[in-house]
Structures are given as C-alpha cells and as structure tokens.
Protein backbone atom coordinates (compact mmCIF):
# COMPACT_ATOMS: atom_id res chain seq x y z
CA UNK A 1 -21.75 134.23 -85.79
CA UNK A 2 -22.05 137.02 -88.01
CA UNK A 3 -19.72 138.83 -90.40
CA UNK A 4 -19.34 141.49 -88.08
CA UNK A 5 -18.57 139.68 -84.93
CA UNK A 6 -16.36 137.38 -86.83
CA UNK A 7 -14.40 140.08 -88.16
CA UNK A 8 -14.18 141.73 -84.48
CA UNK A 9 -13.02 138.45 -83.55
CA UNK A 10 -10.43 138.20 -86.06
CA UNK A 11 -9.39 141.54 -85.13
CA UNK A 12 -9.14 140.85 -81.38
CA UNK A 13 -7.21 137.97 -81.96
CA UNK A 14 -4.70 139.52 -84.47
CA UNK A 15 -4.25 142.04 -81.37
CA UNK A 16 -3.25 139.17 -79.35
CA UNK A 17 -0.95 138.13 -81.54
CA UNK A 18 0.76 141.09 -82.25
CA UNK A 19 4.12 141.24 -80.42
CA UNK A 20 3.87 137.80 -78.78
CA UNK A 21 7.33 135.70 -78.96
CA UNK A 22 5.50 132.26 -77.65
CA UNK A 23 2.63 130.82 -78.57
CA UNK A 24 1.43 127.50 -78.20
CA UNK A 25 -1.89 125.44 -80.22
CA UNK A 26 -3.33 122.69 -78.03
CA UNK A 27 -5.99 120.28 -78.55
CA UNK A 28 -7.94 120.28 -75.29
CA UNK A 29 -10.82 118.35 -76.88
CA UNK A 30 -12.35 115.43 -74.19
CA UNK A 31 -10.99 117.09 -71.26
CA UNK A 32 -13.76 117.09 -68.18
CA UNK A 33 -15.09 119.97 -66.77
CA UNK A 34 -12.63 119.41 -63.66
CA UNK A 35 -9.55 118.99 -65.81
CA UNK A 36 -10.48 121.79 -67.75
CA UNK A 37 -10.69 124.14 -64.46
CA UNK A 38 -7.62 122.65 -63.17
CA UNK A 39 -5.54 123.61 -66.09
CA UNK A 40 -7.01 127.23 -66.82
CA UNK A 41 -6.32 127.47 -62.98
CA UNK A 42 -2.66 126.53 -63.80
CA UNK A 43 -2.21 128.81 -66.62
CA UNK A 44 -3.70 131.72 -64.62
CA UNK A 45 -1.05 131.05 -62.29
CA UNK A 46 2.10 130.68 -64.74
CA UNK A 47 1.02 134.09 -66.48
CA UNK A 48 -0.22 131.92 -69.28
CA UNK A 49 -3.49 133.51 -71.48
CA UNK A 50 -5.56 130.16 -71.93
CA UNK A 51 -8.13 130.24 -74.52
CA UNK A 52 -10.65 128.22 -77.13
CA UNK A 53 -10.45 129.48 -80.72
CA UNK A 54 -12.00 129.23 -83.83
CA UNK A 55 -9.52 127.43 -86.46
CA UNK A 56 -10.48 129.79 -89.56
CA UNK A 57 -10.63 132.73 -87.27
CA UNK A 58 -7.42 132.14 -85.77
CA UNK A 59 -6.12 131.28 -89.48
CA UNK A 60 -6.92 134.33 -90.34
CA UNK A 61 -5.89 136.28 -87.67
CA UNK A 62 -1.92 134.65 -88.16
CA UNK A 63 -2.38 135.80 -91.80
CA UNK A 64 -3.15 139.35 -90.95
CA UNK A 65 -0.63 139.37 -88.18
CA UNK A 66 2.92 140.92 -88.78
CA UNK A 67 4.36 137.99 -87.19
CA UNK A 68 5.62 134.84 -89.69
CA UNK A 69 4.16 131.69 -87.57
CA UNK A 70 5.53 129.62 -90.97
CA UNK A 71 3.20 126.17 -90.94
CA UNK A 72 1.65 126.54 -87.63
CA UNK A 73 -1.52 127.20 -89.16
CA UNK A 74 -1.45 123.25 -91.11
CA UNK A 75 -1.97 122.67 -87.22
CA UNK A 76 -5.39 124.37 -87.23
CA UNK A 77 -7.54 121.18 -87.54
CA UNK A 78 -9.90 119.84 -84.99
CA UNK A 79 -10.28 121.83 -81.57
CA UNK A 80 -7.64 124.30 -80.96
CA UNK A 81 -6.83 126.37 -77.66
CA UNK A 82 -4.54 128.52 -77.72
CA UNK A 83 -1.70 129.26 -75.16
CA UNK A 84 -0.09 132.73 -75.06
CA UNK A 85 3.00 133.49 -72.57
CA UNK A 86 6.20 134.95 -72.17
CA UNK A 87 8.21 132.40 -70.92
CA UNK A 88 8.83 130.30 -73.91
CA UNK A 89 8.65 126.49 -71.96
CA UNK A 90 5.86 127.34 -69.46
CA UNK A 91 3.51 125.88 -71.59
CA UNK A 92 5.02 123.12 -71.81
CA UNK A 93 5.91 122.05 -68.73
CA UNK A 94 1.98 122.84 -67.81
CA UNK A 95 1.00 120.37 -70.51
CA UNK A 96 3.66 117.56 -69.72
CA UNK A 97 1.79 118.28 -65.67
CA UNK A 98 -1.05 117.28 -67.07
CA UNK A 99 -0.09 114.92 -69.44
CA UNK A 100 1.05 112.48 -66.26
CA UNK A 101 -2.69 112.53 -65.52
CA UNK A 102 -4.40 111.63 -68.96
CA UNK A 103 -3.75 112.34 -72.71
CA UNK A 104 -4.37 115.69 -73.06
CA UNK A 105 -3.52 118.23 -73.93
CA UNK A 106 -2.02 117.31 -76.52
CA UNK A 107 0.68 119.51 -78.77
CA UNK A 108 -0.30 120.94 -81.91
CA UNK A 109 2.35 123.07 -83.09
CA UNK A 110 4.32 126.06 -80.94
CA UNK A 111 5.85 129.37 -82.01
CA UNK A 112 8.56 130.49 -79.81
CA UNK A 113 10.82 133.73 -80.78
CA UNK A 114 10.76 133.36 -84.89
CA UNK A 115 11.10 129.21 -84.53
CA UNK A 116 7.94 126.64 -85.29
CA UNK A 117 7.61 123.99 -83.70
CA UNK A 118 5.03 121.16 -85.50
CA UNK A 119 3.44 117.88 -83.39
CA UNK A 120 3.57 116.48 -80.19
CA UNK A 121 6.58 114.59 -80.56
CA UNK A 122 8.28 118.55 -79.56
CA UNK A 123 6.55 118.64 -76.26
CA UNK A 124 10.11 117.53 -74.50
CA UNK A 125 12.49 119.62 -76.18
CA UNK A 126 10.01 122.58 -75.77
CA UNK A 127 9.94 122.22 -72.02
CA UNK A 128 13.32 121.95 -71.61
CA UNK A 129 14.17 125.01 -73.26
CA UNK A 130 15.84 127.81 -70.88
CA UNK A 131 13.58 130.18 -69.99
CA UNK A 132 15.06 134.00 -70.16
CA UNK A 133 15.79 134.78 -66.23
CA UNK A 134 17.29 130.83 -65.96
CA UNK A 135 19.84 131.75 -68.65
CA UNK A 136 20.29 135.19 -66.76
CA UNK A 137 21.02 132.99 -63.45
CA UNK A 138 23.41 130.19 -65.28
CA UNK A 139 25.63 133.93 -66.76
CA UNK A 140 25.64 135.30 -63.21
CA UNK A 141 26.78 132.33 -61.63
CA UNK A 142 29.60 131.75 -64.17
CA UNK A 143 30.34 134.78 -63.76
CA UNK A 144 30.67 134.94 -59.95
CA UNK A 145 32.75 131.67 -59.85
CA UNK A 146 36.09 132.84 -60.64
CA UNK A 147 35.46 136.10 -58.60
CA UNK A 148 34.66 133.59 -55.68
CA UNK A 149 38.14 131.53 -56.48
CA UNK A 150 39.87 134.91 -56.24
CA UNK A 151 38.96 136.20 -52.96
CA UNK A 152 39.16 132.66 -51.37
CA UNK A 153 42.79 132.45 -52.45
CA UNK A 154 43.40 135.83 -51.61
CA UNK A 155 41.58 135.71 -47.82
CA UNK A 156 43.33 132.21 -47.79
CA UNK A 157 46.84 134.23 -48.88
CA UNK A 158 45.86 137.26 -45.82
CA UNK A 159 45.20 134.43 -43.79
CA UNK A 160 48.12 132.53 -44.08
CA UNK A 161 50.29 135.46 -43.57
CA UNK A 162 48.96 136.87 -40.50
CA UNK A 163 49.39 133.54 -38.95
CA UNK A 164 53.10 133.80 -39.42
C-alpha cells in the first residue's frame, strides 16, 4: 500500500467514524469462508457495517477522529474487523449467535455512546443492554398502565351503575 492510498484509507475510515455512538472491534481471524458469509449476511441484515481493517490505519483514524474511544485502540492487535451500528447491543447479540457455533468472533473492545468497553469477558453485559426503541416501549407501557387501571375502574364504575 502506498502513502497515498493509506492516507485515503485513513481518511475514509475517520469518515466512518465520525458521528458513530457504537462501535465494536472483533477478531474474526480462523473463521471459514462459510462462517464468514454467514455472519456478513447477518450484519447486512441487523443494519450492522461489517468490515476488515488495518490495526495502524484504524489507530490512526481513532486518533484523528473527534470522537474519545479512550483505550480501545490497546485492542488493536492481531486481526481486527470492525462492527459499526446504531443499535448499541446488535453486535453483540450477532456475536453471542455465532459464538453458540464456534469461538469466534471473539470481543476485542466496544465503544457505545462515550463508554469503552475492553475484552471479551463484556460480551454479556453488552448484549443485554436496552437498545433505544426497547427503552421507548418499556416508558410507553408504564405509562399506559395506570391509564388502563383508570378506565377499567371507571367502565367497571358505569357498569355497575347501569345495572342498578
């Protein structure tokens, strides 16, 4: 690779990473050509931007970013693929899928919303993490509940008194 097309590679990655809120570093290394498939195919369909990156080039596109991804790039050792979404546990719960199957993919380090996550060991707590329209769901539905009690007691009240 040459100066210039690492440098347009930097760039293009720093563009990636400008404005993201979750981003997750894999190692995908040993991974068959089938499993490989399979889990670009699941990414594709979670809204998840799969993709194979150079460590220094990634390194230095996190140092030119705006964003603060802390230690993440210790991480950057070995083969790195990076996962870029914006549901902050759909990563995870696509490598946990495939973690029933085999080893990998295996957790390097995640950046979700200003928080860094280092090491596999987070791959649980990452995946059950609420993702934006859950949260949205749980409000609404607290919210409806006493709204529900209400008119049942007062249909159950109407009721009651037309009866008489």
């Amino acid at each position: 690779m040459t100066r210039e097309e690492k440098s347009i590679a930097i760039e293009d990655l720093t563009a990636k990473l400008a404005g993201v809120s979750v981003v997750y570093l894999t190692d995908t290394s040993g991974l068959d050509a089938e499993t490989t498939s399979n889990l670009r195919r699941a990414c594709f369909k979670a809204g998840i931007k799969l993709e194979v990156v150079k460590n220094t080039l990634l390194e230095k596109a996190m140092e030119a970013s705006d964003v603060d991804f802390g230690d993440l790039p210790s991480t950057l050792k070995g083969n790195t693929s990076i996962m870029i979404s914006d549901v902050a546990n759909a990563p995870a719960k696509i490598i946990k899928e495939f973690r029933k199957k085999g080893q990998k993919p295996i957790l390097k380090g995640a950046y979700i919303t200003e928080d860094v996550y280092i090491g596999d060991e987070n791959l649980d707590r990452l995946a059950s993490i609420k993702s934006r329209a859950e949260v949205i769901g749980e409000i609404i539905g607290l919210l409806q509940s006493p709204a529900k009690r209400v008119l049942s007691a007062l249909l159950n009240n109407v009721e009651g008194k037309s009866e008489e």
